[in-house]
C-alpha atoms as a PDB file:
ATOM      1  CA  UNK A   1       0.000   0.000   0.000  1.00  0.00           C
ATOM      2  CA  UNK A   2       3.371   2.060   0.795  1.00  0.00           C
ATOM      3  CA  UNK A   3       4.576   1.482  -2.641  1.00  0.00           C
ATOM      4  CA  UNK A   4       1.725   2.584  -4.526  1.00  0.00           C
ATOM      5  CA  UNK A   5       1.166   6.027  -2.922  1.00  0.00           C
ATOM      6  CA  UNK A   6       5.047   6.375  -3.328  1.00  0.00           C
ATOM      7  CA  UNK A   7       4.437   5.463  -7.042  1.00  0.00           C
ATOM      8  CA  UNK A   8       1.621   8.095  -7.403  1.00  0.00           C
ATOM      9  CA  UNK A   9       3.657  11.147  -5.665  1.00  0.00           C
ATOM     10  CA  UNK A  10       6.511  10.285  -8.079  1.00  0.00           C
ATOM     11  CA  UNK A  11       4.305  10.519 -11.011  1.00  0.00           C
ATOM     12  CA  UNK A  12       2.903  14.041 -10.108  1.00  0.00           C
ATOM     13  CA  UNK A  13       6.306  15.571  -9.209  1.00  0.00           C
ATOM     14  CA  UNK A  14       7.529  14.461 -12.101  1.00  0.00           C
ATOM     15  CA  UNK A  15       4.555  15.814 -14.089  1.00  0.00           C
ATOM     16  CA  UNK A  16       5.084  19.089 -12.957  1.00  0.00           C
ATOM     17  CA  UNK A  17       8.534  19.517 -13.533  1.00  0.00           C
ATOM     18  CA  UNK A  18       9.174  19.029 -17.436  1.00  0.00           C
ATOM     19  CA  UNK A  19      12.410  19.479 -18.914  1.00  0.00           C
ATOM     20  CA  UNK A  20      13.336  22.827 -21.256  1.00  0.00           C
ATOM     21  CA  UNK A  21      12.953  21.157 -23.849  1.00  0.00           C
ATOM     22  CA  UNK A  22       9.297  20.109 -23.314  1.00  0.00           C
ATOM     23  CA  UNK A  23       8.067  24.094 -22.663  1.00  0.00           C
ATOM     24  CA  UNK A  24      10.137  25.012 -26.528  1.00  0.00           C
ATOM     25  CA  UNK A  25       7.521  22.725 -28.087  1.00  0.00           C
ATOM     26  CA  UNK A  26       4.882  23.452 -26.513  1.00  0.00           C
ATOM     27  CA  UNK A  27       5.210  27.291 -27.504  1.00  0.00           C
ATOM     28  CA  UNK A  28       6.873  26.625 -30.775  1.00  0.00           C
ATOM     29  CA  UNK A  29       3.280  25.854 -32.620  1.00  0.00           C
ATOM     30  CA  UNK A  30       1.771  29.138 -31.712  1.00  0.00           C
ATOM     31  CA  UNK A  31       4.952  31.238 -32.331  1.00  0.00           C
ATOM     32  CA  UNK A  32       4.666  29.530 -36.081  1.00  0.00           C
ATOM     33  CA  UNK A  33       0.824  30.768 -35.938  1.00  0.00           C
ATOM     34  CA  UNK A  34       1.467  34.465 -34.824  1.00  0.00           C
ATOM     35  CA  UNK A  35       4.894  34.389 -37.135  1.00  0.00           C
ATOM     36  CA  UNK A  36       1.835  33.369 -40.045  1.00  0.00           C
ATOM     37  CA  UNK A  37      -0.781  35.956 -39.051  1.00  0.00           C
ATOM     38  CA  UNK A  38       1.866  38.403 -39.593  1.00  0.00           C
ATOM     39  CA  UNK A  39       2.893  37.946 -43.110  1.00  0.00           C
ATOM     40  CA  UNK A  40      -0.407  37.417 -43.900  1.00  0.00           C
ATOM     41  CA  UNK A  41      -1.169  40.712 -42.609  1.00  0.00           C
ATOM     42  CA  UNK A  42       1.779  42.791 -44.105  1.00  0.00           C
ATOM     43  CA  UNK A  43       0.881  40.766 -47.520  1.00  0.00           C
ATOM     44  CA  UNK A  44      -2.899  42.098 -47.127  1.00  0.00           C
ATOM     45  CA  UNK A  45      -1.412  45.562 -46.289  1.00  0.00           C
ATOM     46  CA  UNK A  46       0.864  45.399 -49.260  1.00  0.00           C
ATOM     47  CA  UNK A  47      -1.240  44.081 -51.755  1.00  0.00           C
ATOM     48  CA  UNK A  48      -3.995  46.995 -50.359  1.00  0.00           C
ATOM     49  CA  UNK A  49      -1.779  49.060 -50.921  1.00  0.00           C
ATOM     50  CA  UNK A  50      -0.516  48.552 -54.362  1.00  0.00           C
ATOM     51  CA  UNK A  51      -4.364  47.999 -55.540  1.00  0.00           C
ATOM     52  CA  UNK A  52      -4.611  51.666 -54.189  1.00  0.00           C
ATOM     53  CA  UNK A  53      -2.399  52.760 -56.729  1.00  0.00           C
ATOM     54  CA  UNK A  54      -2.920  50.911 -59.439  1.00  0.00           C
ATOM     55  CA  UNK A  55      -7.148  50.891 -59.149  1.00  0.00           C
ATOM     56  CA  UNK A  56      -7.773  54.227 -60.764  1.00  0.00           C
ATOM     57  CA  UNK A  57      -6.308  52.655 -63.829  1.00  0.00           C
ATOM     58  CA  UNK A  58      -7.896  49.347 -63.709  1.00  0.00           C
ATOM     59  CA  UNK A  59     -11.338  50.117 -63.218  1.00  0.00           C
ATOM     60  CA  UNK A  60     -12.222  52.414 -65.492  1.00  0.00           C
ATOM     61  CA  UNK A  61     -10.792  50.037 -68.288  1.00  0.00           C
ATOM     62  CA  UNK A  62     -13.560  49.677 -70.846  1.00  0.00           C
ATOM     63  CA  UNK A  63     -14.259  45.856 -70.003  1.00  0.00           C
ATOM     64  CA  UNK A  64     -15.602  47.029 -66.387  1.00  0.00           C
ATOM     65  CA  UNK A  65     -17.619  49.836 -67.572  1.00  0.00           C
ATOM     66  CA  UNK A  66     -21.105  49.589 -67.564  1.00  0.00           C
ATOM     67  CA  UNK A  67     -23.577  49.823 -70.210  1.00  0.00           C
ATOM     68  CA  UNK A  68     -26.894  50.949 -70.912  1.00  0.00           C
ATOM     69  CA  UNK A  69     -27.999  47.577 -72.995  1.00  0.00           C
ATOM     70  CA  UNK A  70     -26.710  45.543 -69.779  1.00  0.00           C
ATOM     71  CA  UNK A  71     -28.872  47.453 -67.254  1.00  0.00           C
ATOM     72  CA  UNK A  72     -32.043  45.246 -66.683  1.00  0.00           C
ATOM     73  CA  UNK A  73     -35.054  46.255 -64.242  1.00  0.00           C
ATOM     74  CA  UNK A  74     -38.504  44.833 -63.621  1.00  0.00           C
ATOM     75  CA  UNK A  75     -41.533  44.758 -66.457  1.00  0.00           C
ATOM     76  CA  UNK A  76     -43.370  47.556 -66.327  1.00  0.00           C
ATOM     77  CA  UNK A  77     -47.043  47.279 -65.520  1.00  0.00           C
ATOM     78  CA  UNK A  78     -49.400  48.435 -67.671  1.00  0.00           C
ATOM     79  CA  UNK A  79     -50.017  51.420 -66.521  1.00  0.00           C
ATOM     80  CA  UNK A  80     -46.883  53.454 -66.978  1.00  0.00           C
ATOM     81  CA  UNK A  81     -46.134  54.380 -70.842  1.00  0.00           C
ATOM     82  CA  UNK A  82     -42.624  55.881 -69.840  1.00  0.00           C
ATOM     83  CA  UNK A  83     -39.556  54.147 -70.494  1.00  0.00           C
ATOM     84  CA  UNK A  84     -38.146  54.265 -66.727  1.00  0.00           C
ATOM     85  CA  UNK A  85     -35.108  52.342 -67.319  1.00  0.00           C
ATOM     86  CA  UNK A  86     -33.804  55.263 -70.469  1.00  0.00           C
ATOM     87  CA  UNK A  87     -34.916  58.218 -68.159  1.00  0.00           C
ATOM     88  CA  UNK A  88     -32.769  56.867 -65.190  1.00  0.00           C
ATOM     89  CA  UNK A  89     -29.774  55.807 -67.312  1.00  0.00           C
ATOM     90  CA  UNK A  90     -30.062  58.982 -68.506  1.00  0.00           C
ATOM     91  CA  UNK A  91     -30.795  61.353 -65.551  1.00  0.00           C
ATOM     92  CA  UNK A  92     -28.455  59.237 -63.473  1.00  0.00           C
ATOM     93  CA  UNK A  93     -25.173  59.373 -66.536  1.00  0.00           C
ATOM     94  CA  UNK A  94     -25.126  55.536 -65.733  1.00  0.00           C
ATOM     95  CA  UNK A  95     -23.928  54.203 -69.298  1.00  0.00           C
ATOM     96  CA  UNK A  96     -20.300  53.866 -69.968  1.00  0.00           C
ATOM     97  CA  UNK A  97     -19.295  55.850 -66.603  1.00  0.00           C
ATOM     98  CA  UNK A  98     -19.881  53.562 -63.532  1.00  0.00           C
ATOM     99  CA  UNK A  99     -16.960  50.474 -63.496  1.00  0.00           C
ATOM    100  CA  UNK A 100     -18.329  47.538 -61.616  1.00  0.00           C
ATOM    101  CA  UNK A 101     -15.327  47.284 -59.312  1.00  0.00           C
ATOM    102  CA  UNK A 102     -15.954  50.226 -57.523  1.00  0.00           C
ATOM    103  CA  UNK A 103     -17.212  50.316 -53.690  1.00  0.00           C
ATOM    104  CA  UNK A 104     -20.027  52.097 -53.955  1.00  0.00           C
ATOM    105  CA  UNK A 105     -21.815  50.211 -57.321  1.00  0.00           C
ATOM    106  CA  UNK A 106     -24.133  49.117 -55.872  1.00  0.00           C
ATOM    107  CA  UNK A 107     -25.414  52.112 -53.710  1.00  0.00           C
ATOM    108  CA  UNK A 108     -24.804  54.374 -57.254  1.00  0.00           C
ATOM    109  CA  UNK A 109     -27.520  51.932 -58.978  1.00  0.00           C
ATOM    110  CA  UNK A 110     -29.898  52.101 -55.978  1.00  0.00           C
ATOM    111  CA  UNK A 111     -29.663  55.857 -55.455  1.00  0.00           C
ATOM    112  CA  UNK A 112     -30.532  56.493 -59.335  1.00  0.00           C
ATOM    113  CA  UNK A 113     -33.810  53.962 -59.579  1.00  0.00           C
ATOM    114  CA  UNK A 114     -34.946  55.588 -56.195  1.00  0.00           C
ATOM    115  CA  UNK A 115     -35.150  59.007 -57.302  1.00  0.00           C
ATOM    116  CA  UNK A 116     -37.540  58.430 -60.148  1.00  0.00           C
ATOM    117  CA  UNK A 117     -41.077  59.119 -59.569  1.00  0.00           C
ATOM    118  CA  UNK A 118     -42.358  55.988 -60.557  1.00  0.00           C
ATOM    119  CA  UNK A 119     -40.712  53.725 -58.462  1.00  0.00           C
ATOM    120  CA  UNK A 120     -41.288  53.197 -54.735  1.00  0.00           C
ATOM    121  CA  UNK A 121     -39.106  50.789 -53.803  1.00  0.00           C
ATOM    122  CA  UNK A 122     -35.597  49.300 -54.983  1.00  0.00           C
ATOM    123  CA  UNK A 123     -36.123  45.621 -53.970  1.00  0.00           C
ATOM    124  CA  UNK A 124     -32.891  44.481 -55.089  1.00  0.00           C
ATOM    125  CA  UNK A 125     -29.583  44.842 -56.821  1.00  0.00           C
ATOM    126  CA  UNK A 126     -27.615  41.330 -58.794  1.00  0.00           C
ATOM    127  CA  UNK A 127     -23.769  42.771 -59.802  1.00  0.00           C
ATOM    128  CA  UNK A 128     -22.889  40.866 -62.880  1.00  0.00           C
ATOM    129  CA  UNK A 129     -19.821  40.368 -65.499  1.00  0.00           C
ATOM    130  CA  UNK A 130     -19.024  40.988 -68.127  1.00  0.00           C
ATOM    131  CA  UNK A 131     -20.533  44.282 -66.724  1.00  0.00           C
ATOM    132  CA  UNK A 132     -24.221  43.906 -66.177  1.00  0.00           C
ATOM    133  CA  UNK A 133     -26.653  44.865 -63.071  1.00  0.00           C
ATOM    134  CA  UNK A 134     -29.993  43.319 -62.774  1.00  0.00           C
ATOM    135  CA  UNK A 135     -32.538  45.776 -60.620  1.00  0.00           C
ATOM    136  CA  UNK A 136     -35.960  44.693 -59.207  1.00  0.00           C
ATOM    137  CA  UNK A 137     -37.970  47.208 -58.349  1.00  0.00           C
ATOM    138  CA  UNK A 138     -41.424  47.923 -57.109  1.00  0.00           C
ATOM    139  CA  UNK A 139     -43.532  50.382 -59.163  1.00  0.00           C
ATOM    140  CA  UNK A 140     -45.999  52.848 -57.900  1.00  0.00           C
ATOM    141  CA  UNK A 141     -50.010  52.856 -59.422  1.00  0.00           C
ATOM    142  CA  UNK A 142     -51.773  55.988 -59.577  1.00  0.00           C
ATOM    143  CA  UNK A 143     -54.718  55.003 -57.382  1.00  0.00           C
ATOM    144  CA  UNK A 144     -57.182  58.619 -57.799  1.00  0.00           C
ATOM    145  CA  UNK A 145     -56.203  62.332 -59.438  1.00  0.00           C
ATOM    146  CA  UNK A 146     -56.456  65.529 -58.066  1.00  0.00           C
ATOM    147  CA  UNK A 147     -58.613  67.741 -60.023  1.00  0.00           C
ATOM    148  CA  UNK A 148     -57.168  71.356 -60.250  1.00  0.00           C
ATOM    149  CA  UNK A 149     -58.530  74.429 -62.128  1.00  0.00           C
ATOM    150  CA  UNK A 150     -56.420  75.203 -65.300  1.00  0.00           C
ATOM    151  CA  UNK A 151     -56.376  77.679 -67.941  1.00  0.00           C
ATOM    152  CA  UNK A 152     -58.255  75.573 -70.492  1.00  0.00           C
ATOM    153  CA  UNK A 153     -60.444  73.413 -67.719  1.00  0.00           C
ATOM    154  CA  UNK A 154     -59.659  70.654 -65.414  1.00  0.00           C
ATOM    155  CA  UNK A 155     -56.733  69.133 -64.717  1.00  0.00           C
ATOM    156  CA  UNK A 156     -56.146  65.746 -63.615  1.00  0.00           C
ATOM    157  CA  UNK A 157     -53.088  65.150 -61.718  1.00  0.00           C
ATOM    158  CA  UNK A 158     -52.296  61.130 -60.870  1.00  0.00           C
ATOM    159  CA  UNK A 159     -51.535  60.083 -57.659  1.00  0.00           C
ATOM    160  CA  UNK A 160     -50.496  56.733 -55.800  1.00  0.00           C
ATOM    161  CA  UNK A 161     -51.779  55.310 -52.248  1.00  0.00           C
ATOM    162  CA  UNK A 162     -49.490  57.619 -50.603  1.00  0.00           C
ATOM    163  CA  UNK A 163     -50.569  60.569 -52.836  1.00  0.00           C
ATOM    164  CA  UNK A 164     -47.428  61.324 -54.437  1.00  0.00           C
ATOM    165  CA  UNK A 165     -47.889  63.336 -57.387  1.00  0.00           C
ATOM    166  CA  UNK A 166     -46.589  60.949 -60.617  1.00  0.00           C
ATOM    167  CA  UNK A 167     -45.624  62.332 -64.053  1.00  0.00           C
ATOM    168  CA  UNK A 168     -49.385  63.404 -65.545  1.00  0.00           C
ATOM    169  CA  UNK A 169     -48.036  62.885 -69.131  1.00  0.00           C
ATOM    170  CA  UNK A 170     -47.284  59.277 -68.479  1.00  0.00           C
ATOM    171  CA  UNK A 171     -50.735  57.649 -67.760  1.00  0.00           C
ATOM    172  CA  UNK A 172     -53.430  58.033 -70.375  1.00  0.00           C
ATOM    173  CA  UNK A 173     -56.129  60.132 -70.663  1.00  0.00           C
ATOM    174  CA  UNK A 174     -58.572  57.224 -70.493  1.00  0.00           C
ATOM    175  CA  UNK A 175     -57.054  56.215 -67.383  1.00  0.00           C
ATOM    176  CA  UNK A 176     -57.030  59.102 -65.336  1.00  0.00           C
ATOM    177  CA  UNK A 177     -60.885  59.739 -66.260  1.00  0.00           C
ATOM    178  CA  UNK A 178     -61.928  56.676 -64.472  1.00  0.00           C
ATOM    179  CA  UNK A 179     -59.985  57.043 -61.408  1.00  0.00           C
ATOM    180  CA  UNK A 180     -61.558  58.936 -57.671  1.00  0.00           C
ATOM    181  CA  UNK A 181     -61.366  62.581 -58.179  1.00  0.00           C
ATOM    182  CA  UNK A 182     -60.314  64.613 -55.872  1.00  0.00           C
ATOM    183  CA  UNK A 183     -61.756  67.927 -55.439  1.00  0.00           C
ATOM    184  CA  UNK A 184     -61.462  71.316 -53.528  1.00  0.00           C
ATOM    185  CA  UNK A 185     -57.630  71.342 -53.877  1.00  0.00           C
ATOM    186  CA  UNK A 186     -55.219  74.214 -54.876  1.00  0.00           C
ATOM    187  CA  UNK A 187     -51.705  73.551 -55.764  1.00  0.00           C
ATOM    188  CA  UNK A 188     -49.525  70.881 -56.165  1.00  0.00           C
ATOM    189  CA  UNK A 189     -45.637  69.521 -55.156  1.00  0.00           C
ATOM    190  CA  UNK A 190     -43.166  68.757 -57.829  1.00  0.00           C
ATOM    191  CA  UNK A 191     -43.292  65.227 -59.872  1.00  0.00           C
ATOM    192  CA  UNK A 192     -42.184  62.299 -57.181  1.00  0.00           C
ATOM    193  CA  UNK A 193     -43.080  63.921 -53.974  1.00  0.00           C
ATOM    194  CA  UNK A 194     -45.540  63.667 -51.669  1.00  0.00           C
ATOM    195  CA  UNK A 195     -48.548  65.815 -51.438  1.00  0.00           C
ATOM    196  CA  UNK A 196     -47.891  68.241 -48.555  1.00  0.00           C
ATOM    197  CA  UNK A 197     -51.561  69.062 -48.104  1.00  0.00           C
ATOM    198  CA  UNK A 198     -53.141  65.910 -45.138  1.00  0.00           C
ATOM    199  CA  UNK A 199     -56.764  66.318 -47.206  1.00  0.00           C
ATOM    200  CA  UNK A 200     -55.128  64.631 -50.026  1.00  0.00           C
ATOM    201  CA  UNK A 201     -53.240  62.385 -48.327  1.00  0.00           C
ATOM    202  CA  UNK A 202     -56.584  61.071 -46.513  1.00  0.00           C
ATOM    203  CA  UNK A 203     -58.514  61.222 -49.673  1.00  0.00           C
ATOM    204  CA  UNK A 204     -55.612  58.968 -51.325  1.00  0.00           C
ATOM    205  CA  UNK A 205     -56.058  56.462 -48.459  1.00  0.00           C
ATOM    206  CA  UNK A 206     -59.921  55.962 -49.021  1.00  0.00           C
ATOM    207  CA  UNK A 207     -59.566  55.797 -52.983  1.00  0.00           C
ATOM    208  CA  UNK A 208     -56.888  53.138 -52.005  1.00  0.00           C
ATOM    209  CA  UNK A 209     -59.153  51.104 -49.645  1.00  0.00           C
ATOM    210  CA  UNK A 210     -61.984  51.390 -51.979  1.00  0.00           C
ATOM    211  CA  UNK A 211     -60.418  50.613 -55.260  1.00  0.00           C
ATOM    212  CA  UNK A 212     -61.476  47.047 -55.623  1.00  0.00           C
ATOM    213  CA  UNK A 213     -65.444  48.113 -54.445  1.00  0.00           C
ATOM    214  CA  UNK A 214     -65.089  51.726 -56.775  1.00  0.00           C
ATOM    215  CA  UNK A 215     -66.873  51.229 -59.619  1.00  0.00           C
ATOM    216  CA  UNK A 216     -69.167  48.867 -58.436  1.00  0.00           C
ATOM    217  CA  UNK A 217     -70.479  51.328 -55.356  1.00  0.00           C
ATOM    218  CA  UNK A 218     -70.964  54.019 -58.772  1.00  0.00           C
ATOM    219  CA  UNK A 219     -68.136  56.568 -56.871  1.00  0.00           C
ATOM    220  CA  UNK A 220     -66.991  59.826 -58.880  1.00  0.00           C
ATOM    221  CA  UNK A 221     -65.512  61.800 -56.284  1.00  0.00           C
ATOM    222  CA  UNK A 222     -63.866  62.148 -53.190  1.00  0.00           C
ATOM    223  CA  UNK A 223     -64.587  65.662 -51.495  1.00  0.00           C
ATOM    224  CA  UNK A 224     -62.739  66.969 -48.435  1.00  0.00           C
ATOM    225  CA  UNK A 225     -63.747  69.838 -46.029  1.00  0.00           C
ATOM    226  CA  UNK A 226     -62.246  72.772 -46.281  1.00  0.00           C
ATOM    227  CA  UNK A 227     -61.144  72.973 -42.445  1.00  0.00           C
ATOM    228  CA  UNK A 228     -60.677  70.006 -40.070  1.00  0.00           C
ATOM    229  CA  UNK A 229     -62.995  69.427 -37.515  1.00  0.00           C
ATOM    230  CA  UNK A 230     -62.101  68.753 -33.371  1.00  0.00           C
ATOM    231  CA  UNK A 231     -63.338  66.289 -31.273  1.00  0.00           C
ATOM    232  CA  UNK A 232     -61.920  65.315 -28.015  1.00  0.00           C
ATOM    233  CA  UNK A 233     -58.540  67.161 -28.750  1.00  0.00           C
ATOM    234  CA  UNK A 234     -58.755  64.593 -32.616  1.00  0.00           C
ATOM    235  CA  UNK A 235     -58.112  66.684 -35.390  1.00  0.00           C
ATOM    236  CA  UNK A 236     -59.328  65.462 -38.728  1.00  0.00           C
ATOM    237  CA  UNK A 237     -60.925  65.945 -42.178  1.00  0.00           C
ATOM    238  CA  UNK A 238     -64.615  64.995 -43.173  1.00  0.00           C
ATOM    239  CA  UNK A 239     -64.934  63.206 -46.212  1.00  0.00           C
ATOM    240  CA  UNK A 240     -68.050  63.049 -49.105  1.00  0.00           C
ATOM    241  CA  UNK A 241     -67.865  60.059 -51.219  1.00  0.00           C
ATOM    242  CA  UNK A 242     -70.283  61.672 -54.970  1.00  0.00           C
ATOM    243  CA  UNK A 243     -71.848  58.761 -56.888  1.00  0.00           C
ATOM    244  CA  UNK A 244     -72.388  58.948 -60.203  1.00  0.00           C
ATOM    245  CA  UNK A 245     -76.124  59.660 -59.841  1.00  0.00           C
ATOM    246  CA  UNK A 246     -75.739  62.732 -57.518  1.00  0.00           C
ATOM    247  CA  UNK A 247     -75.753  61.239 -54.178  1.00  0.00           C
ATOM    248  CA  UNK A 248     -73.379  62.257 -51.584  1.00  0.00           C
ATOM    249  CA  UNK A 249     -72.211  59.552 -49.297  1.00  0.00           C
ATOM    250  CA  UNK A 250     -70.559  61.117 -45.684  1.00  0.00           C
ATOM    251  CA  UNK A 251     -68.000  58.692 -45.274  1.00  0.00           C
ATOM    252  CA  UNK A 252     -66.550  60.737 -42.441  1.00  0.00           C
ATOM    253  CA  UNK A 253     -62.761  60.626 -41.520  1.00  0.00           C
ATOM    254  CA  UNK A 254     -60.013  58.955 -43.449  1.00  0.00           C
ATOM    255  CA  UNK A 255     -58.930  55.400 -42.430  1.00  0.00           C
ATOM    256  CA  UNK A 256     -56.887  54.898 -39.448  1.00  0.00           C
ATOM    257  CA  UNK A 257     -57.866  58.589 -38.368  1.00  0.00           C
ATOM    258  CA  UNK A 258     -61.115  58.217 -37.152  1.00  0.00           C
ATOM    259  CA  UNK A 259     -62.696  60.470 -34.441  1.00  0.00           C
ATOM    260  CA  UNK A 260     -63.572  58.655 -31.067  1.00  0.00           C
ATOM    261  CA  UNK A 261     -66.958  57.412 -31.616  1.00  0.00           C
ATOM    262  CA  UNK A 262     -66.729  57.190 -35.509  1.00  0.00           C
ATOM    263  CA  UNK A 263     -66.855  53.338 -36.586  1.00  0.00           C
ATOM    264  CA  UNK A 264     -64.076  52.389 -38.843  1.00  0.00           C
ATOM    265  CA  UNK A 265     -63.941  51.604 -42.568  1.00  0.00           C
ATOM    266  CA  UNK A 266     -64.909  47.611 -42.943  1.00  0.00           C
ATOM    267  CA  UNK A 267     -67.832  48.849 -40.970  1.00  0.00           C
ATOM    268  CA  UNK A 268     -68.790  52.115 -43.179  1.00  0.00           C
ATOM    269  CA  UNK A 269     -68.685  49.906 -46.278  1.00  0.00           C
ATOM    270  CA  UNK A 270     -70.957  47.329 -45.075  1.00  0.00           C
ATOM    271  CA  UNK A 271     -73.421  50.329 -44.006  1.00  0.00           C
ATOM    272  CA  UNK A 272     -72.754  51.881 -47.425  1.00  0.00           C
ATOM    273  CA  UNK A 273     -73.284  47.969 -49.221  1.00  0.00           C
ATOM    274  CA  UNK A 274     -76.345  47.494 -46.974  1.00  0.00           C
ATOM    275  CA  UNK A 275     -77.964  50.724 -48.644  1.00  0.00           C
ATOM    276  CA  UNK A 276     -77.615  50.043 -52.065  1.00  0.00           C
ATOM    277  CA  UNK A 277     -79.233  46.767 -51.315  1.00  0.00           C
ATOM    278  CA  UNK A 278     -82.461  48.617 -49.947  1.00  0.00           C
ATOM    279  CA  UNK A 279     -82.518  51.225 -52.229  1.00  0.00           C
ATOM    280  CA  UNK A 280     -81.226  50.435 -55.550  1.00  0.00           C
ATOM    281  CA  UNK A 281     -78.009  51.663 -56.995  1.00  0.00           C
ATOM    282  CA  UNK A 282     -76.436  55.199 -56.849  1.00  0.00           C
ATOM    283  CA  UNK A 283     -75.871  55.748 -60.231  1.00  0.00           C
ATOM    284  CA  UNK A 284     -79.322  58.029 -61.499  1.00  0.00           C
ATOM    285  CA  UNK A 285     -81.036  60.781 -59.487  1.00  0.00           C
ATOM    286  CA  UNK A 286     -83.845  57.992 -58.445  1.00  0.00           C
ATOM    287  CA  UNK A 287     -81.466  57.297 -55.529  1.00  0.00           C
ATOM    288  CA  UNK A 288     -81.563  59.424 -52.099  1.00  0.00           C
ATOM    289  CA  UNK A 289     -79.585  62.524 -51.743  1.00  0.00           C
ATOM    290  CA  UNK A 290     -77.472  62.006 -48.525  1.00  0.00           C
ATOM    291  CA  UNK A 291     -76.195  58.319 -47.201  1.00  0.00           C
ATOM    292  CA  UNK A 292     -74.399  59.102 -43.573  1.00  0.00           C
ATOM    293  CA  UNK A 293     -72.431  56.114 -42.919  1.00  0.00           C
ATOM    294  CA  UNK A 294     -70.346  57.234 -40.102  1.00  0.00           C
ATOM    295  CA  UNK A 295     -72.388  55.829 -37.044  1.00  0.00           C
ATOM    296  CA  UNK A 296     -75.400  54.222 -37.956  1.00  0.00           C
ATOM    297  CA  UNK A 297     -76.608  54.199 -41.751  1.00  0.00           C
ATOM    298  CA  UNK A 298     -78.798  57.341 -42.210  1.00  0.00           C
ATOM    299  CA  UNK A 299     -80.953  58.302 -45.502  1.00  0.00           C
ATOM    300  CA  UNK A 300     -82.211  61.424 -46.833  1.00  0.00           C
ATOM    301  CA  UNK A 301     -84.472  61.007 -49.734  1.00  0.00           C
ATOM    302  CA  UNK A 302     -84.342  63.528 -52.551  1.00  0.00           C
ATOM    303  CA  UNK A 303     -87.397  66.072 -52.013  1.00  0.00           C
ATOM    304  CA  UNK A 304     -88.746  67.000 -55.065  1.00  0.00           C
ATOM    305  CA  UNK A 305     -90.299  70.120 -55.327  1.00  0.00           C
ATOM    306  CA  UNK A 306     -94.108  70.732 -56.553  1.00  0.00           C
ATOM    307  CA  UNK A 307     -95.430  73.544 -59.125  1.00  0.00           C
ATOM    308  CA  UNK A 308     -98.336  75.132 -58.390  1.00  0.00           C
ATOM    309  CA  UNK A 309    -100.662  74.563 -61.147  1.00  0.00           C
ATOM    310  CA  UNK A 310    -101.350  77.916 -63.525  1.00  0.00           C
ATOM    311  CA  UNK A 311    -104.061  80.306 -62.047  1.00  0.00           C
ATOM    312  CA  UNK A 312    -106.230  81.872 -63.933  1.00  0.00           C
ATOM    313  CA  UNK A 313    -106.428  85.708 -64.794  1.00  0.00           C
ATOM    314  CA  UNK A 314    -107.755  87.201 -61.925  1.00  0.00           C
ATOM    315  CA  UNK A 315    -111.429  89.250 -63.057  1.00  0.00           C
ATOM    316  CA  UNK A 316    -110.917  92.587 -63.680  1.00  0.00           C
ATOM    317  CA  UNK A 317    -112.562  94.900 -61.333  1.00  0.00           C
ATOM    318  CA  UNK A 318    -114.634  98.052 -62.671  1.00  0.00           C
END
């Protein structure tokens, strides 16, 4: 039993005194690591370096410029005429000036395809070579026009969801007469940005919400109030919804800014639905004058006024 416990302290003293020679290779591995990390590092700094000098040179070469015909973006919908991808290239100087080695490509590309009007988002970016860049993009759709006094008549000015004024020349005629109207508005921002007046920017919203229920509900216009009204410390702008027959609808605030005790929009609809159901559709003057959808549905027939038959001449008196 001696023995063993002898045998055991031997082990660990000898254990914990290793020989020179032991403590060299156990450092030598890592001082062959940092001595590797090293050159690596002045290599890196080297070859940074030189590229530095040399880059202005290389990438501007003609083989990493980029061109117009290798510039792809998204199919336009039918509803824009212009040719976005020429205006850019051109607005932007894109073709045969942008190398795709530089840094900022990529950032170049986005920052020219954002500032168009008709785009609303730049999705993505795909670098390729020989020198090509493939750009998806999301388009914005003029959703109503604002109708503003001109010269020779009206003037119909598209706008998207977000009522940002897009080019007028590029959506047809045809087009813009059967979006929502918008009435009662003076002035307007410059192509591609938003409209600064909040009574558009509400009346966009409800044209938005009621595009896919538009033409069947017979809607023309969308009318703001003048001033905003104040309930409760809620500012906000009253809405009438014109059918095509003449009847006003008081749709009330705009969605998402609703008054407290004013219902909200899947709720308005269904009052609005629920009339025509009753009382026919809106489209001729046989329908009623006001519809009040903002708290309970309310009707106002149209009142139609009654001529007094012709009198006779009145005897003369001698």
């Amino acid at each position: 039993m001696t023995r063993v416990k002898t045998n055991r302290k031997a082990k660990r003293k000898q254990s914990r005194t290793r020989s020179p020679g032991q403590g060299v290779r156990f450092f030598l591995p890592r001082a062959r690591v940092l001595l590797a990390l090293a050159v690596v590092g002045v290599l890196g700094w080297g070859m940074h370096s030189l590229w530095q000098q040399v880059a202005p040179s290389v990438i501007h070469r003609e083989r990493y410029l980029l061109s117009a015909e290798r510039i792809t973006i998204s199919q336009l919908p039918e509803w824009i005429t212009a040719d976005v991808r020429a205006e850019v290239v051109r607005d932007a100087g894109l073709a045969g000036r942008l190398s795709v080695l530089e840094d900022n490509f990529v950032q170049v590309i986005e920052d020219a395809f954002a500032l168009h009007p008709w785009v609303e988002e730049v999705v993505r970016i795909t670098k390729r070579y020989p020198p090509g860049v493939d750009v998806q993009l999301k388009y914005r759709e003029p959703i109503a026009v604002v109708e503003l006094s001109g010269p020779n008549g009206a003037i119909l000015v598209p706008i998207d969801a977000h009522a940002v004024h897009l080019p007028p020349q590029d959506v047809p005629k045809l087009r813009k007469r059967y979006l929502p109207r918008i009435g009662g508005i003076v002035g307007r921002p410059p192509v591609g940005q938003q409209w600064p007046d909040p009574r558009v920017v509400g009346a966009a919203r409800i044209a938005d919400q009621l595009s896919e229920s538009w033409e069947s509900l017979h809607l023309v216009d969308v009318l703001p109030s003048a001033r905003p009204e104040i309930r409760d410390q809620h500012r906000f702008f009253v809405y009438d919804l014109i059918t095509r027959g003449g009847t006003r609808v008081v749709w009330g605030a705009a969605p998402n800014a609703e008054p407290p005790g004013e219902d909200a929009f899947d709720a308005k609809l269904s009052r609005l639905k629920s009339c025509i159901e009753e009382h026919g559709p809106l489209d001729s003057v046989r329908g009623p004058a006001i519809v009040d959808v903002r708290h309970q549905l309310e009707v106002t027939p149209r009142t139609v006024k009654k001529t007094s038959p012709p009198q006779a001449d009145a005897p003369l008196v001698k």
